[in-house]
N, C-alpha and C. Protein backbone atom coordinates (compact mmCIF):
# COMPACT_ATOMS: atom_id res chain seq x y z
N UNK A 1 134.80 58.35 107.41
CA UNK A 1 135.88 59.16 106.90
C UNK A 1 136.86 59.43 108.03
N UNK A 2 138.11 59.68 107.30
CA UNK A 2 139.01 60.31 108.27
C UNK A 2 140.11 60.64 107.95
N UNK A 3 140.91 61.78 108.53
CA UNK A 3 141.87 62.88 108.00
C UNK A 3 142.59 63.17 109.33
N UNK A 4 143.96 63.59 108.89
CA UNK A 4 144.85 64.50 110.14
C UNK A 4 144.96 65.89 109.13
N UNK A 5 144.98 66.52 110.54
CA UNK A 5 145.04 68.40 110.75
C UNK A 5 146.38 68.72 110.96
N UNK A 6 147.06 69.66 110.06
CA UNK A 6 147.86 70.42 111.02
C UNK A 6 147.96 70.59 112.23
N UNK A 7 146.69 70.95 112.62
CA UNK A 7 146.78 71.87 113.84
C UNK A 7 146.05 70.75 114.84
N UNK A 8 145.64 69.61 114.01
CA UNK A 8 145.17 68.62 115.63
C UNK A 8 145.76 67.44 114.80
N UNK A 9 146.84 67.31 115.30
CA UNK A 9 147.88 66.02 114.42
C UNK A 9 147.40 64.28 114.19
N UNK A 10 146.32 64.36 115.32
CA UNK A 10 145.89 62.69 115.54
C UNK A 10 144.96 62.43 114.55
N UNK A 11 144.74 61.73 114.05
CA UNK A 11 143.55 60.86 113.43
C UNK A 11 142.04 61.56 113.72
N UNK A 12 141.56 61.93 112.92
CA UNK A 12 140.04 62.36 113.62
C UNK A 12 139.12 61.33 112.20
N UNK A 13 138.24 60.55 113.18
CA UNK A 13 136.89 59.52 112.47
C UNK A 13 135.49 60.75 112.72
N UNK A 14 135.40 60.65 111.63
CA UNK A 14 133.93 61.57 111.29
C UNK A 14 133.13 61.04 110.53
N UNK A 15 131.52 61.05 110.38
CA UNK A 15 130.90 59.77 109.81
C UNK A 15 130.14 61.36 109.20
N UNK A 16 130.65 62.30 109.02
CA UNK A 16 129.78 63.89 108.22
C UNK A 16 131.07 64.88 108.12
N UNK A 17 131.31 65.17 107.61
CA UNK A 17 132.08 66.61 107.44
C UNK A 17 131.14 67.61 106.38
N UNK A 18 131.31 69.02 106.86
CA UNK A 18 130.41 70.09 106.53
C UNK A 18 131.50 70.97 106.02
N UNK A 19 130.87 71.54 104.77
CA UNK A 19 132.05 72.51 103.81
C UNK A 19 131.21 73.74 103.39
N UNK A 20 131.63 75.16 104.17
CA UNK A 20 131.30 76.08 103.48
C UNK A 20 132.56 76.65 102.19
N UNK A 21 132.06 76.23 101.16
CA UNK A 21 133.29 77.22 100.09
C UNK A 21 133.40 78.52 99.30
N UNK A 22 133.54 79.50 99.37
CA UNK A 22 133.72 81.02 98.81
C UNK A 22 133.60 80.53 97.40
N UNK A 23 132.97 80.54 96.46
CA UNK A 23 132.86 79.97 95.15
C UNK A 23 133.50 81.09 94.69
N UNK A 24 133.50 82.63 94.82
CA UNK A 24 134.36 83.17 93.85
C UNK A 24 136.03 83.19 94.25
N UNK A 25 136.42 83.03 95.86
CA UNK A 25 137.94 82.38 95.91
C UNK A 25 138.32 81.25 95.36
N UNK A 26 137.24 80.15 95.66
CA UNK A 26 137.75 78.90 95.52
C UNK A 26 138.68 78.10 96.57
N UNK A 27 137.90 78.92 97.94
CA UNK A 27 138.52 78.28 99.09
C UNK A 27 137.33 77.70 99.92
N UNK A 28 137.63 76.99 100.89
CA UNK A 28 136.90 76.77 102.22
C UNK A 28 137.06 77.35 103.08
N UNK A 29 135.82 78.19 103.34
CA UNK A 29 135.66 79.03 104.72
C UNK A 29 135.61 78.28 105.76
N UNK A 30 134.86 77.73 106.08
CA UNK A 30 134.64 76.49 107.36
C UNK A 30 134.58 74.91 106.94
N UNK A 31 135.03 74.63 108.18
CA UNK A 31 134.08 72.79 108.12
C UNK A 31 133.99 72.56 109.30
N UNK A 32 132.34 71.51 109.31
CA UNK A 32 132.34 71.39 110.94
C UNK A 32 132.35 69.71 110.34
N UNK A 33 133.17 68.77 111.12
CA UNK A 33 133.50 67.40 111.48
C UNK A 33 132.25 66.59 112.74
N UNK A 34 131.45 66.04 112.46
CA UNK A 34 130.62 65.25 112.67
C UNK A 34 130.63 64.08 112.99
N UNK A 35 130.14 63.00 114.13
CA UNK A 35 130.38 61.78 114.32
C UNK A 35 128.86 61.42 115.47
N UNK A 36 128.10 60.74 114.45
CA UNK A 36 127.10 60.71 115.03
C UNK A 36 125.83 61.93 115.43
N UNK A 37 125.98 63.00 114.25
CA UNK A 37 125.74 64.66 114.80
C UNK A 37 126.03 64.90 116.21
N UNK A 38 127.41 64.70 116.08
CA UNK A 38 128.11 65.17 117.58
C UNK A 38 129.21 66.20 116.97
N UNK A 39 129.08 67.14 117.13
CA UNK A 39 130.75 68.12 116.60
C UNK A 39 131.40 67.57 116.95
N UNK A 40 133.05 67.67 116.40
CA UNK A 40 134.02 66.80 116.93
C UNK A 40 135.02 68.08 116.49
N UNK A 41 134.92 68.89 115.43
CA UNK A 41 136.32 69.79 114.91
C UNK A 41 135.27 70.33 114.55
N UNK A 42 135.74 71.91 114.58
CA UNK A 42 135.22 73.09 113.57
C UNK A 42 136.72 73.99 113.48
N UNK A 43 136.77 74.02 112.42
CA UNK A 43 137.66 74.67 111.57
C UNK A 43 137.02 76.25 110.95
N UNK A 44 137.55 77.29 110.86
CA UNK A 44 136.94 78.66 110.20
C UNK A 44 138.20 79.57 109.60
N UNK A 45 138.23 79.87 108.76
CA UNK A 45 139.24 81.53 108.12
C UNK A 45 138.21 82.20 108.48
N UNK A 46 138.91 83.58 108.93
CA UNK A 46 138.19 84.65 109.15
C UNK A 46 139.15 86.02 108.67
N UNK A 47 138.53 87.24 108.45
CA UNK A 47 139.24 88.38 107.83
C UNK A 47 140.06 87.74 106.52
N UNK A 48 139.22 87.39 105.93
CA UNK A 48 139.26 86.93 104.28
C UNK A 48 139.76 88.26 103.54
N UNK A 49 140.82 88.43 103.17
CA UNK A 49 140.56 89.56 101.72
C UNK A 49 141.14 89.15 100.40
N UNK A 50 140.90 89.96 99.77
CA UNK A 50 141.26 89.62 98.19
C UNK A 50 142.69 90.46 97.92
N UNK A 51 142.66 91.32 98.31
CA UNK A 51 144.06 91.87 97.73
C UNK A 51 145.50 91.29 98.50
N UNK A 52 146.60 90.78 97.95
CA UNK A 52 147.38 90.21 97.65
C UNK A 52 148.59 91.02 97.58
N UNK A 53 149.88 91.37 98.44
CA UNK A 53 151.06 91.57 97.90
C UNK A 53 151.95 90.92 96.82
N UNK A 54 152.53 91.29 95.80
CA UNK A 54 152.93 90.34 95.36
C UNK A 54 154.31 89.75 95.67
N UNK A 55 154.43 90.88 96.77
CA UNK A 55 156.14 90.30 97.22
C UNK A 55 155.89 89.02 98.32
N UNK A 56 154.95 88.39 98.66
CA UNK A 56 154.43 87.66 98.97
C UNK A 56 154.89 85.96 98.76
N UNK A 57 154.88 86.40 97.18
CA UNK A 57 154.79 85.28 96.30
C UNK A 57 156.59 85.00 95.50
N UNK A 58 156.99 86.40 96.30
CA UNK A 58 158.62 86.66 95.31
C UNK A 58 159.28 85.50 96.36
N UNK A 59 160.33 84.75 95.29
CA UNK A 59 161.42 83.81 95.92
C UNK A 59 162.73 84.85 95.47
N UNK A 60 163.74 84.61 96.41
CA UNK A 60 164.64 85.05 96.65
C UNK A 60 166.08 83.72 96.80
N UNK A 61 166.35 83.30 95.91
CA UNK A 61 167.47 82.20 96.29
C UNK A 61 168.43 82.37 97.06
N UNK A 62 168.80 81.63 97.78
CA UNK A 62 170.21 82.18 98.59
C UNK A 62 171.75 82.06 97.48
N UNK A 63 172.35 82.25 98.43
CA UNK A 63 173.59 82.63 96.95
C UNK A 63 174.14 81.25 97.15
N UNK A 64 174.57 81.26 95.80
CA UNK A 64 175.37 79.23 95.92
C UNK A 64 174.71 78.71 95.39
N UNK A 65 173.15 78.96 95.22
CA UNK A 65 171.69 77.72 94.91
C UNK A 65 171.75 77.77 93.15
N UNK A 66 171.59 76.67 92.49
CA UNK A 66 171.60 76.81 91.20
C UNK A 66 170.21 76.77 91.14
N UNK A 67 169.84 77.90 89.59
CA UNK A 67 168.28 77.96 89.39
C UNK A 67 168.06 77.79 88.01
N UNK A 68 167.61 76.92 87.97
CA UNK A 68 167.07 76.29 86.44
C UNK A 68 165.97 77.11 85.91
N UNK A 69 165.77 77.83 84.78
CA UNK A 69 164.92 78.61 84.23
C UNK A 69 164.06 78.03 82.94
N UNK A 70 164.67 77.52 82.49
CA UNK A 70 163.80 76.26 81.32
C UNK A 70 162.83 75.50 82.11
N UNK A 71 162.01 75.81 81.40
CA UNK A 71 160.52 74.87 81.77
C UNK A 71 161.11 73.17 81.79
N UNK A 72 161.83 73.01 80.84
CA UNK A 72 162.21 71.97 80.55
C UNK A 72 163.28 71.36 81.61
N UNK A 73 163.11 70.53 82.66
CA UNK A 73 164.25 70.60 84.01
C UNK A 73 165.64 69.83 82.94
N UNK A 74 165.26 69.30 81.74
CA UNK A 74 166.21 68.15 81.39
C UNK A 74 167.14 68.99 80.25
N UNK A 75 166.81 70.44 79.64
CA UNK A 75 167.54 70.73 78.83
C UNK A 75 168.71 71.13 79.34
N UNK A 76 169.06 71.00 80.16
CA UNK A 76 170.49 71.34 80.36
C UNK A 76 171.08 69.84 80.38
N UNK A 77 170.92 69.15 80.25
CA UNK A 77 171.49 67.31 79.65
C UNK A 77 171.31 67.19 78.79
N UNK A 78 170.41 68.26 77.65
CA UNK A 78 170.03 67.87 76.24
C UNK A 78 169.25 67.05 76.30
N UNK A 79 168.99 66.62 77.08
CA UNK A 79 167.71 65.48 76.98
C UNK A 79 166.06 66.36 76.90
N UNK A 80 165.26 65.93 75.59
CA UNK A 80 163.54 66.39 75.65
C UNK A 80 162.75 65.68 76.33
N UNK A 81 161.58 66.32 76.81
CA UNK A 81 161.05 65.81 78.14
C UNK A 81 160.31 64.43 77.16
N UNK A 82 159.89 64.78 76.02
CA UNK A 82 159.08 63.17 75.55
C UNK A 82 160.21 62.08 75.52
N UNK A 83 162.11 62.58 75.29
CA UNK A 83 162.82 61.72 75.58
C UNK A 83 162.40 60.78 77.01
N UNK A 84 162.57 61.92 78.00
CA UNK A 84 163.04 61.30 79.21
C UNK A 84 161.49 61.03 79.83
N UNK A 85 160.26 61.20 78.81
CA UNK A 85 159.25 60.36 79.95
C UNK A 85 159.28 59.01 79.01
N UNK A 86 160.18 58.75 78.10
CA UNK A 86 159.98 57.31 77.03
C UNK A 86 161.10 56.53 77.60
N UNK A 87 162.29 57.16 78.15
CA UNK A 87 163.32 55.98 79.33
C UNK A 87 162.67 55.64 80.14
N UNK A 88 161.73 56.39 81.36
CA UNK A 88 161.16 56.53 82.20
C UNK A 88 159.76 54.74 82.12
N UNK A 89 159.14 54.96 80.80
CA UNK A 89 158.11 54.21 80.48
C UNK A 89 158.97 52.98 80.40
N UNK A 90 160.29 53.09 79.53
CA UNK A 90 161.17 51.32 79.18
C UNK A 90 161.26 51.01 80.59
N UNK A 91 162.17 51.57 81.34
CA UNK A 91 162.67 51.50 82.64
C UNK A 91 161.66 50.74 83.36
N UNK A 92 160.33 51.27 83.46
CA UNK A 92 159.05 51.00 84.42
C UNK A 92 158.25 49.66 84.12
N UNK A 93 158.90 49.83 82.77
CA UNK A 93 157.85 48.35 82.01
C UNK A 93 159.43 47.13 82.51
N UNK A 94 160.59 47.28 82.52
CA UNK A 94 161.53 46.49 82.25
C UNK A 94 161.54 46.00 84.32
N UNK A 95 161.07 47.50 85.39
CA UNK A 95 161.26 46.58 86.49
C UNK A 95 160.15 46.25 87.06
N UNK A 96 159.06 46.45 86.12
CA UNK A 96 157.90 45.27 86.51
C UNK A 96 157.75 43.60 85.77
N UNK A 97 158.41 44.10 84.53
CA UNK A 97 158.86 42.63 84.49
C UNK A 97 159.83 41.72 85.24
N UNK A 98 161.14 42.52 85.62
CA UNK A 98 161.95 41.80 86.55
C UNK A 98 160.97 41.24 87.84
N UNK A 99 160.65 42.34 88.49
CA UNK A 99 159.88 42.24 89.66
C UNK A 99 158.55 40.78 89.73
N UNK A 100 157.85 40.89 88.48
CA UNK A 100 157.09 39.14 88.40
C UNK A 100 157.69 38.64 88.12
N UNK A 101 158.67 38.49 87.44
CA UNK A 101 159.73 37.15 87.10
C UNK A 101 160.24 36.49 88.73
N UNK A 102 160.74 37.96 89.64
CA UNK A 102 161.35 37.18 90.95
C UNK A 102 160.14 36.93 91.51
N UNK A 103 158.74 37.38 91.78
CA UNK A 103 157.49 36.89 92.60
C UNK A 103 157.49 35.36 92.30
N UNK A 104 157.64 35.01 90.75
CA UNK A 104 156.89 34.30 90.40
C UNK A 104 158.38 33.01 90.24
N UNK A 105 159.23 33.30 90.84
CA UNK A 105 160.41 32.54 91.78
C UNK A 105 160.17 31.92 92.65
N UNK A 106 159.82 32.75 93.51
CA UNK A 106 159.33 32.23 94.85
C UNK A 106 158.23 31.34 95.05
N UNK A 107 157.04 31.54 93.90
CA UNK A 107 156.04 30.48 94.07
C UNK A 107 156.51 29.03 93.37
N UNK A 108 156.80 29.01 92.50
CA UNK A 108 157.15 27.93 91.63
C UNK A 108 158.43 27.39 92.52
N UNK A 109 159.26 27.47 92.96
CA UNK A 109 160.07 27.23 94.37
C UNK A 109 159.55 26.39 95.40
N UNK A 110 157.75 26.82 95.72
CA UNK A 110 156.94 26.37 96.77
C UNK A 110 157.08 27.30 98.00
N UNK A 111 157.59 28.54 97.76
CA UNK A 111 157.72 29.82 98.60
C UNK A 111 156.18 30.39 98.74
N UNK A 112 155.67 31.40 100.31
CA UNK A 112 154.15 31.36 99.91
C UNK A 112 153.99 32.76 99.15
N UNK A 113 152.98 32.79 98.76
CA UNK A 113 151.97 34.11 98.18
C UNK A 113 151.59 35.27 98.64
């Protein structure tokens, strides 16, 4: 296995990683990173609490910023989202067909693979 950290930016190879998780947060308290049962990273939260500000979580836009309030990002084009995920599907099917048509240019050409 292997993962980059925030906080240690390079590549770390670990052949074990160890997970303590708070089952009633639904976080990870620790992990210790392993390579050969050699530590290599230990990671920990500590002073865990549960209570929460909620101004925390408040966004504040700056002025100028437009803010879309419809769940729907497309109703302001009038467009419904089963519209615009059914362009989305033509579109996707139409440039994977383009896309093997030109692959399949290049081989029949005698271009390689």
């Amino acid at each position: 296995m292997s993962g980059t950290r925030a906080v240690f930016p390079h590549a770390i190879v670990a052949s074990k990683i160890e997970t303590v998780v708070d089952v009633e947060l639904g976080i990870a308290l620790s992990q210790r990173w392993l390579f050969d049962d050699q530590l290599i990273l230990r990671t920990e939260l500590t002073d865990i609490g549960t209570s929460v500000d909620d101004d925390v979580f408040r966004y504040e836009a700056p002025p100028g910023v437009r803010v879309l309030v419809d769940p729907n990002p497309f109703a302001e084009a009038g467009v419904s989202a089963g519209t615009a995920a059914w362009q989305v599907a033509q579109r996707t099917t139409r440039f994977l067909v383009d896309a093997t048509r030109w692959l399949g240019r290049g081989r029949a050409a005698g271009g390689r693979s």
